[in-house]
Protein backbone atom coordinates (compact mmCIF):
# COMPACT_ATOMS: atom_id res chain seq x y z
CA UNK A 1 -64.34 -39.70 -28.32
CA UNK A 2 -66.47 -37.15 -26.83
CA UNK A 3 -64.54 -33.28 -27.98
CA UNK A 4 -65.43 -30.43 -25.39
CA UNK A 5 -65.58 -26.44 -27.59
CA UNK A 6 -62.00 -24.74 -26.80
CA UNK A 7 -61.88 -22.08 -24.61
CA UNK A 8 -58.80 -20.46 -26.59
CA UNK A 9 -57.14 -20.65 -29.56
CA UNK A 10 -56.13 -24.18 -30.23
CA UNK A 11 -54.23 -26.17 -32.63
CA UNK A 12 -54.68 -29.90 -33.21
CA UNK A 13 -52.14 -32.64 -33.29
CA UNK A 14 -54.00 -35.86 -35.02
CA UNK A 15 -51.52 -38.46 -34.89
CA UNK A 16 -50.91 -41.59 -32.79
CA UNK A 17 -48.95 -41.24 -29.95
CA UNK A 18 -48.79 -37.39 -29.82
CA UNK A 19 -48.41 -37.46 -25.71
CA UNK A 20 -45.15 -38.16 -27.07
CA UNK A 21 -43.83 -35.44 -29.66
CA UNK A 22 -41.53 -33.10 -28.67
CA UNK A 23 -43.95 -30.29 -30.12
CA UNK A 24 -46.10 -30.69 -26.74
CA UNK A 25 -43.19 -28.67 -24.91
CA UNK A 26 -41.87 -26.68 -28.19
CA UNK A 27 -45.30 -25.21 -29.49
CA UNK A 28 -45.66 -23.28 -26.20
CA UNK A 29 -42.19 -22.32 -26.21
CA UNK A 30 -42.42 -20.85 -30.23
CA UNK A 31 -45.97 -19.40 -29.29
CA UNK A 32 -44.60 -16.69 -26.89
CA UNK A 33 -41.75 -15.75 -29.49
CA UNK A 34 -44.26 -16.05 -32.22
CA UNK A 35 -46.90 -13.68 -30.23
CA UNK A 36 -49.64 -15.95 -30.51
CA UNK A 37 -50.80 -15.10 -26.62
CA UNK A 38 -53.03 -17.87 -25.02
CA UNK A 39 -52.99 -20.31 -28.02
CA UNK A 40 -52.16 -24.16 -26.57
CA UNK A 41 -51.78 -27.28 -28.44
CA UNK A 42 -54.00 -30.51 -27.77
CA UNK A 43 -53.36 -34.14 -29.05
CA UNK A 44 -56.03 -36.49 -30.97
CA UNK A 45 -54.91 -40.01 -31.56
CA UNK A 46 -56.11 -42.24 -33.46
CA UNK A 47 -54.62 -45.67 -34.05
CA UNK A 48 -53.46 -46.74 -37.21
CA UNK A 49 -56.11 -46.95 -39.98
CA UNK A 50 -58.95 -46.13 -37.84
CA UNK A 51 -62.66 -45.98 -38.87
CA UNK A 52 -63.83 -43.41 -40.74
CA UNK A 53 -66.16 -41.87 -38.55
CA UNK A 54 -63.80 -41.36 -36.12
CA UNK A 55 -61.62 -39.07 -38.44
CA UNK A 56 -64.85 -38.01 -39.43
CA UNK A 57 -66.19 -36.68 -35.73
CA UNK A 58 -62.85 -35.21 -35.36
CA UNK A 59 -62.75 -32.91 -38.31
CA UNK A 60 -66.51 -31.98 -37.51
CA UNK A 61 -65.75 -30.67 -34.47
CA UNK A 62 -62.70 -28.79 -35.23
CA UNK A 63 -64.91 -27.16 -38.27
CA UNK A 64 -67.76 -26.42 -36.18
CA UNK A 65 -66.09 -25.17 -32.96
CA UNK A 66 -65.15 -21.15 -32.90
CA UNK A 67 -61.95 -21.58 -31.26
CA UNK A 68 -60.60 -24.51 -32.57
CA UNK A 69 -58.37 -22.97 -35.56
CA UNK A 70 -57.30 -26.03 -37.36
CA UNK A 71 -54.39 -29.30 -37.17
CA UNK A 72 -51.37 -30.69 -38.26
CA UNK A 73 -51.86 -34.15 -39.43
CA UNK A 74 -49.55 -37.05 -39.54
CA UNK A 75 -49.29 -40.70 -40.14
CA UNK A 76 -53.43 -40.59 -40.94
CA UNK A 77 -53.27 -38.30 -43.71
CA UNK A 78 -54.40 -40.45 -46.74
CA UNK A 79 -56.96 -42.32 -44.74
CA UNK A 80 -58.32 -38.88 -43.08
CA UNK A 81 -58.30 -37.32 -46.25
CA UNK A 82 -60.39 -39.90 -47.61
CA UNK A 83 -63.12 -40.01 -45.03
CA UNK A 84 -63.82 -36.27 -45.02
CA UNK A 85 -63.59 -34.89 -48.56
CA UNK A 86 -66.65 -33.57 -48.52
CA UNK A 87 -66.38 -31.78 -45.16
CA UNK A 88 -63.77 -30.12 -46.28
CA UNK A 89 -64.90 -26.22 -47.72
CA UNK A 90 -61.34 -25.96 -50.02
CA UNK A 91 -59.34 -27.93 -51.47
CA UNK A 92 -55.49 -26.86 -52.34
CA UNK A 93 -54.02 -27.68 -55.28
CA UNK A 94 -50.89 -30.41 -53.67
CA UNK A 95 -53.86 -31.99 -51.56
CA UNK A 96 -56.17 -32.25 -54.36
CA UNK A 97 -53.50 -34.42 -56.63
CA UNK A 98 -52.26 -36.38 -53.90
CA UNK A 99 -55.53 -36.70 -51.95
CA UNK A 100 -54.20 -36.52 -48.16
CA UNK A 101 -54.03 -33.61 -46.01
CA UNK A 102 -51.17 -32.89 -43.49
CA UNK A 103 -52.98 -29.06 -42.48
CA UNK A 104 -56.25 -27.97 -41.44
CA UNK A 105 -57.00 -24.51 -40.90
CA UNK A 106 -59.87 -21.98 -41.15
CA UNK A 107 -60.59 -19.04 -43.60
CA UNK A 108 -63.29 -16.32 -43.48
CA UNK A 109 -65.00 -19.13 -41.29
CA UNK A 110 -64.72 -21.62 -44.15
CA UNK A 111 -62.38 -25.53 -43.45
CA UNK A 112 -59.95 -25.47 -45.49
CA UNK A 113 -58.11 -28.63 -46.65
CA UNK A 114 -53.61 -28.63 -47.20
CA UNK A 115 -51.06 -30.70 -48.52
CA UNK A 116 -47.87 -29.19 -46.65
CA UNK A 117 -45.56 -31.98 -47.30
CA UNK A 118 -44.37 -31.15 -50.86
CA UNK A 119 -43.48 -28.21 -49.24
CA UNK A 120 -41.91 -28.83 -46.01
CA UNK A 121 -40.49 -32.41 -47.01
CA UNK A 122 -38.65 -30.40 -50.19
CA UNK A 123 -37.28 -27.80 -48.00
CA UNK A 124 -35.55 -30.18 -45.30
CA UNK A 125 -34.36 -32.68 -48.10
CA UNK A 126 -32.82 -29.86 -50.24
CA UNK A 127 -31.40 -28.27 -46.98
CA UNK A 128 -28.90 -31.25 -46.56
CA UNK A 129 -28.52 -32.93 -50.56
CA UNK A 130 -25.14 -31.52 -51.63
CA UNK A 131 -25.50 -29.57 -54.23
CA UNK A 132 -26.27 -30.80 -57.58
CA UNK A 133 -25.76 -34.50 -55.95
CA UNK A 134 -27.87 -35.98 -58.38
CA UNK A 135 -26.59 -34.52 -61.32
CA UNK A 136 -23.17 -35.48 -60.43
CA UNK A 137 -23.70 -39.05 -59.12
CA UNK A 138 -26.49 -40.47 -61.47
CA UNK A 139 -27.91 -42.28 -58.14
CA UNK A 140 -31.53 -43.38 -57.41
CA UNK A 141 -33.67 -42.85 -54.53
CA UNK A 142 -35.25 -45.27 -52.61
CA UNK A 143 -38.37 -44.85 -50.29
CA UNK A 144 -39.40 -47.73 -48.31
CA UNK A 145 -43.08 -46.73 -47.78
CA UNK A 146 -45.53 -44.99 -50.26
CA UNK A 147 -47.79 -43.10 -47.78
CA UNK A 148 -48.53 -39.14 -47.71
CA UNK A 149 -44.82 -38.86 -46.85
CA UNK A 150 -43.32 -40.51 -49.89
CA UNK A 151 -45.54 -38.91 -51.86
CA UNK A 152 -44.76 -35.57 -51.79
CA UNK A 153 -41.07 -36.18 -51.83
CA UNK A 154 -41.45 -38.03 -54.87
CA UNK A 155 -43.62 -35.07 -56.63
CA UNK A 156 -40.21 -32.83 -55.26
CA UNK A 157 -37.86 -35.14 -56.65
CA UNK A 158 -39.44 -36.01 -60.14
CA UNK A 159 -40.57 -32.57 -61.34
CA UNK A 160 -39.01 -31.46 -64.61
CA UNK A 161 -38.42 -28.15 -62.27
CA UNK A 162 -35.00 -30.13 -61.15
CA UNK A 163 -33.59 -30.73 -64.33
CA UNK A 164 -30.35 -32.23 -64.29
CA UNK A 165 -30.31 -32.94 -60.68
CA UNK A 166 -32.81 -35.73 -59.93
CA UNK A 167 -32.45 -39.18 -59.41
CA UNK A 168 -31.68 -41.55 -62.31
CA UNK A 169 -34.65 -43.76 -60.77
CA UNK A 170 -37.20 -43.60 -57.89
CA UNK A 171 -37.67 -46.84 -56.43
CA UNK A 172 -40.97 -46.85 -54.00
CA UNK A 173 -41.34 -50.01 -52.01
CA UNK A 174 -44.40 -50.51 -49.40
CA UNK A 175 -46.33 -53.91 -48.20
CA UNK A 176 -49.61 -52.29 -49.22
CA UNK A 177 -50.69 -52.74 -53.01
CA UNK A 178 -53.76 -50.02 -52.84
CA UNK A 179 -50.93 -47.68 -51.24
CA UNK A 180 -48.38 -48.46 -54.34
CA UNK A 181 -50.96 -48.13 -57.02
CA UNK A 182 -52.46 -45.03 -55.51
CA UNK A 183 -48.96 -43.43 -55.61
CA UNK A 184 -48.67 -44.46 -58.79
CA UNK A 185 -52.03 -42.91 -60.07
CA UNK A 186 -50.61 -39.85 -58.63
CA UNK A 187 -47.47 -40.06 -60.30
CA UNK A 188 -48.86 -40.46 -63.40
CA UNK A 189 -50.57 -36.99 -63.45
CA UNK A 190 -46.85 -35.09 -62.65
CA UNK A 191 -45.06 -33.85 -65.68
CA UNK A 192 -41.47 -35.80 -64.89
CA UNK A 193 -38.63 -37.90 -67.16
CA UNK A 194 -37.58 -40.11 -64.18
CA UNK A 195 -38.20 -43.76 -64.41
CA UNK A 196 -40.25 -45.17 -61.29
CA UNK A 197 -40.36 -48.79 -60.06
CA UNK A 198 -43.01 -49.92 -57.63
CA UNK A 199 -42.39 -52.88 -55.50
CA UNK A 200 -44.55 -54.24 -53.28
CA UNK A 201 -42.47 -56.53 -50.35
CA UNK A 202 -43.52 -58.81 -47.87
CA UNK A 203 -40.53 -58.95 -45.53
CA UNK A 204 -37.39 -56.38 -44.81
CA UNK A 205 -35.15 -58.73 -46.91
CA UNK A 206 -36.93 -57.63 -50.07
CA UNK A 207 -35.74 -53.95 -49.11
CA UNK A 208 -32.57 -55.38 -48.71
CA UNK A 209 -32.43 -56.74 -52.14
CA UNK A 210 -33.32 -53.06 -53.71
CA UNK A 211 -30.08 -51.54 -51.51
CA UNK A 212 -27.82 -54.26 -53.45
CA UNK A 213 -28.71 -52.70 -55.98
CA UNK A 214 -28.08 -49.37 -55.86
CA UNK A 215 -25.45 -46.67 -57.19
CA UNK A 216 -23.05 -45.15 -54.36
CA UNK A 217 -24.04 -41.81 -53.60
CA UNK A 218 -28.01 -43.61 -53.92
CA UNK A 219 -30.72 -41.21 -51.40
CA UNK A 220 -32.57 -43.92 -48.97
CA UNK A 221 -35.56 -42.94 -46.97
CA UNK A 222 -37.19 -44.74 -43.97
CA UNK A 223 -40.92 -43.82 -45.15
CA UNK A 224 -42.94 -46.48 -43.44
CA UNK A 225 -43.04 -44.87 -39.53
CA UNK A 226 -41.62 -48.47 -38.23
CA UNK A 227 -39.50 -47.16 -35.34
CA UNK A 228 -41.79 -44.50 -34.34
CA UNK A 229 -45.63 -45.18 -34.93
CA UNK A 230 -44.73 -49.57 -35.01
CA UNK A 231 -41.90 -50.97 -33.68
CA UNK A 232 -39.30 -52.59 -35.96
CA UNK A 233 -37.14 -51.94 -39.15
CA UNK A 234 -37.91 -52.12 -42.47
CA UNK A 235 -34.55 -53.42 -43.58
CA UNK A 236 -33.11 -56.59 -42.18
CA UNK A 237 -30.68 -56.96 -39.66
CA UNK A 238 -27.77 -57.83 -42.17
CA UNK A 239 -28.88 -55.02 -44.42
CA UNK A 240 -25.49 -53.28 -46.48
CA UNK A 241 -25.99 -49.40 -47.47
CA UNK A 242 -24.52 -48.53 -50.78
CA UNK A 243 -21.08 -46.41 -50.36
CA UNK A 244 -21.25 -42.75 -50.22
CA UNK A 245 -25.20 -43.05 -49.47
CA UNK A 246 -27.32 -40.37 -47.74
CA UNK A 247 -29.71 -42.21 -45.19
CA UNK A 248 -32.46 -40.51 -44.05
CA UNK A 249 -34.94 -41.35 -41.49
CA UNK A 250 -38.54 -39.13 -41.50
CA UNK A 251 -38.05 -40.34 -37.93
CA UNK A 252 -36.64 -37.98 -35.29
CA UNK A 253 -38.39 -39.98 -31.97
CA UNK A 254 -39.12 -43.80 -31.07
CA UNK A 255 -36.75 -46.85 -31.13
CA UNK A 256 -34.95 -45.30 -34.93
CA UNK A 257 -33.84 -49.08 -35.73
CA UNK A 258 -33.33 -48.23 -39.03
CA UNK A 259 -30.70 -45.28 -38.09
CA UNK A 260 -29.33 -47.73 -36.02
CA UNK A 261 -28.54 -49.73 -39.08
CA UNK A 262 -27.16 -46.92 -40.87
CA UNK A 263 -25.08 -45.59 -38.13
CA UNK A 264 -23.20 -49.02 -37.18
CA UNK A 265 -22.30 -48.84 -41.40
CA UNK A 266 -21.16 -44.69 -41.15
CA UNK A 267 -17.84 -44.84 -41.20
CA UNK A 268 -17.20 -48.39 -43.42
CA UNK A 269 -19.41 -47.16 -46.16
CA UNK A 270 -18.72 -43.17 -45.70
CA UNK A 271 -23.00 -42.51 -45.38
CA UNK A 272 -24.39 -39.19 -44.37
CA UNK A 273 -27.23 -39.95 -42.27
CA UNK A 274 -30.08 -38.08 -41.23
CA UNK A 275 -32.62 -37.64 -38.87
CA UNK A 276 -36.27 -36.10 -39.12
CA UNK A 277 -35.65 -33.34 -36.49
CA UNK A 278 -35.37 -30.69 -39.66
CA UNK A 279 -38.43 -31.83 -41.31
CA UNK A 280 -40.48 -31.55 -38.44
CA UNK A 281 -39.49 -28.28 -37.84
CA UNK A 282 -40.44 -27.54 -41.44
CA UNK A 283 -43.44 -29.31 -40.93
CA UNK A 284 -44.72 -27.76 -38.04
CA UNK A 285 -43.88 -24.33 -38.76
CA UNK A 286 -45.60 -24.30 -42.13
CA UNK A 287 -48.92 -25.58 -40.06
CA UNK A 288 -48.68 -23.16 -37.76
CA UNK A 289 -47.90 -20.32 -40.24
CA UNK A 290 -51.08 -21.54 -42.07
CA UNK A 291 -53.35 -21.88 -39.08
CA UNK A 292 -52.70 -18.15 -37.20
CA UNK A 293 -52.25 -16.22 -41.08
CA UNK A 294 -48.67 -15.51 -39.81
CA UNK A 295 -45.07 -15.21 -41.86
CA UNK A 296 -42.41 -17.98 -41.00
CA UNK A 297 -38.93 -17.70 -42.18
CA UNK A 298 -37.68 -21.04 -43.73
CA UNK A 299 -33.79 -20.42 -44.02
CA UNK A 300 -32.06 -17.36 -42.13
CA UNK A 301 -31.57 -16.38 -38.63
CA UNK A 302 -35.58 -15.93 -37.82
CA UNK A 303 -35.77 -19.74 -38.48
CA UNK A 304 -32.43 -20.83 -36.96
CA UNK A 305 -34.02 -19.02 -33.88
CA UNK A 306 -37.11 -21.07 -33.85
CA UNK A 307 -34.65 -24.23 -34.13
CA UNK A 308 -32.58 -23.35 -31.00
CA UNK A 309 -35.83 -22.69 -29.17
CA UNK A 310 -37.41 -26.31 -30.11
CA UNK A 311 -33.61 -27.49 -29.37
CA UNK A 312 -33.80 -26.48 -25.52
CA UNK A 313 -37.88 -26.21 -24.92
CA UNK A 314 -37.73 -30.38 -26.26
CA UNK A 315 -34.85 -31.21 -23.14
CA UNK A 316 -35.80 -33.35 -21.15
């Protein structure tokens, strides 16, 4: 891929099908409230698990050219991460345990390397948990997937920080070995009480298995990207959700199988199910925050605005 210098101030989307975000219409939208003038938004994809040297030219280029101020990065964050450590000038802390980056941006001229996740992933998950749900249900949590996403909402669920009110067990279930023991290794460097069960599956059935398991009340998370970035599930068609569960899919856009499964269950098994529309606001706002060195409310009316506005500037 041949990248030509920016002519203004632009922000990066790596990703895979970014054509087809909803941030393409939103960022310009939240620029003008935002006062960020001429700054414009460009896509890089990449398909999944692509060759080093293409995250590699990518991240070169952005470093090297004035006006390109940095990227959000999704779905590629481990395996971008990985192929330009050493092009990176910092380091923070969350991406240096976890090793994946979800931000780029640029300080005193220097690339700077961020984890945002932990951050953004906590904020949407503790913006719809009832309060104290943990402590007063004794449920697990569930993550199908153990990629950048699962990650950092493990580290937010496990810390000691929670006390009372964190799961009873983290269950982590993905296809990939390397990706379960990696989250492991990571896992074992956070101070934390809760149990943690890896399971590595070959089939949606063996997801199925876990949910039949389960407390009521249990948190279940669609971390994989299938119905989004791959078509497809990763629970079976006959999958049962545990009563009183909260079902949430990091999913907002695509073919959202998965909510499909939960929603058809809503009312049978009394499930509060989410999408990822909060977390990508979250997401994207701390990016952008970090890439123009501006302040972004997280809760109040300055970030209720900034919802409304992606509401109606993502209409079709």
């Amino acid at each position: 891929m041949l990248y030509q210098p920016a002519t203004q101030p632009t922000l990066y989307f790596i990703g895979v099908t970014t054509g087809q975000s909803s941030i393409m219409r939103v960022f310009p939208a939240w620029a003008r409230h935002l006062g960020l003038k001429d700054a414009i938004i460009k896509g890089i994809d990449f398909p999944l698990h692509a060759e080093p040297g293409a995250y590699r030219a990518a991240v070169a280029f952005i470093k090297a050219d004035p006006l390109s101020l940095g990227a959000l990065v999704t779905t590629h964050k481990i395996d971008l991460f990985k192929a330009c450590r050493d092009l990176f000038d910092s380091v923070d802390p969350h991406a240096d345990l976890m090793d994946e980056t979800s931000c780029l941006s640029k300080h005193d001229g220097k690339l700077v390397c961020h984890a945002k996740d932990p951050i953004s992933s906590g904020l949407a998950l503790d913006g719809f948990l009832p309060p104290d749900h943990f402590a007063i249900t004794g449920a697990e949590a569930f993550l199908i997937g153990a990629g950048g996403s699962a990650i950092a909402l493990t580290w937010h669920l496990m810390r000691r920080e929670r006390g009372p009110n964190a799961p009873s067990r983290i269950i982590v279930s993905d296809r990939s070995q390397s990706r379960l023991d990696e989250i492991r290794r990571i896992h074992g460097s956070i101070a934390s009480d809760v149990p943690v069960d890896y399971l590595r599956v070959g089939t949606p059935s063996d997801n199925d298995a876990v949910l039949n398991t389960l407390r009521p009340g249990a948190l279940i998370i669609n971390a994989t990207g299938l119905g989004k970035d791959a078509p497809g599930s990763p629970l079976a068609s006959l999958v049962k959700f545990p009563r009183n569960g909260i079902v949430w899919d990091l999913n907002y856009r695509g073919e959202l199988i998965f909510l499909r499964q939960a929603r058809a269950q809503k009312d049978a098994q009394t499930l509060q199910i989410e999408d990822g529309w909060t977390y990508f606001i979250h997401g994207w706002t701390q990016v952008i925050a970090e890439v123009f060195h501006i302040a972004i409310p997280t809760t109040g009316p300055g970030f209720e605005a900034l919802s409304q506005i992606a509401i109606e500037a993502s209409k079709p």
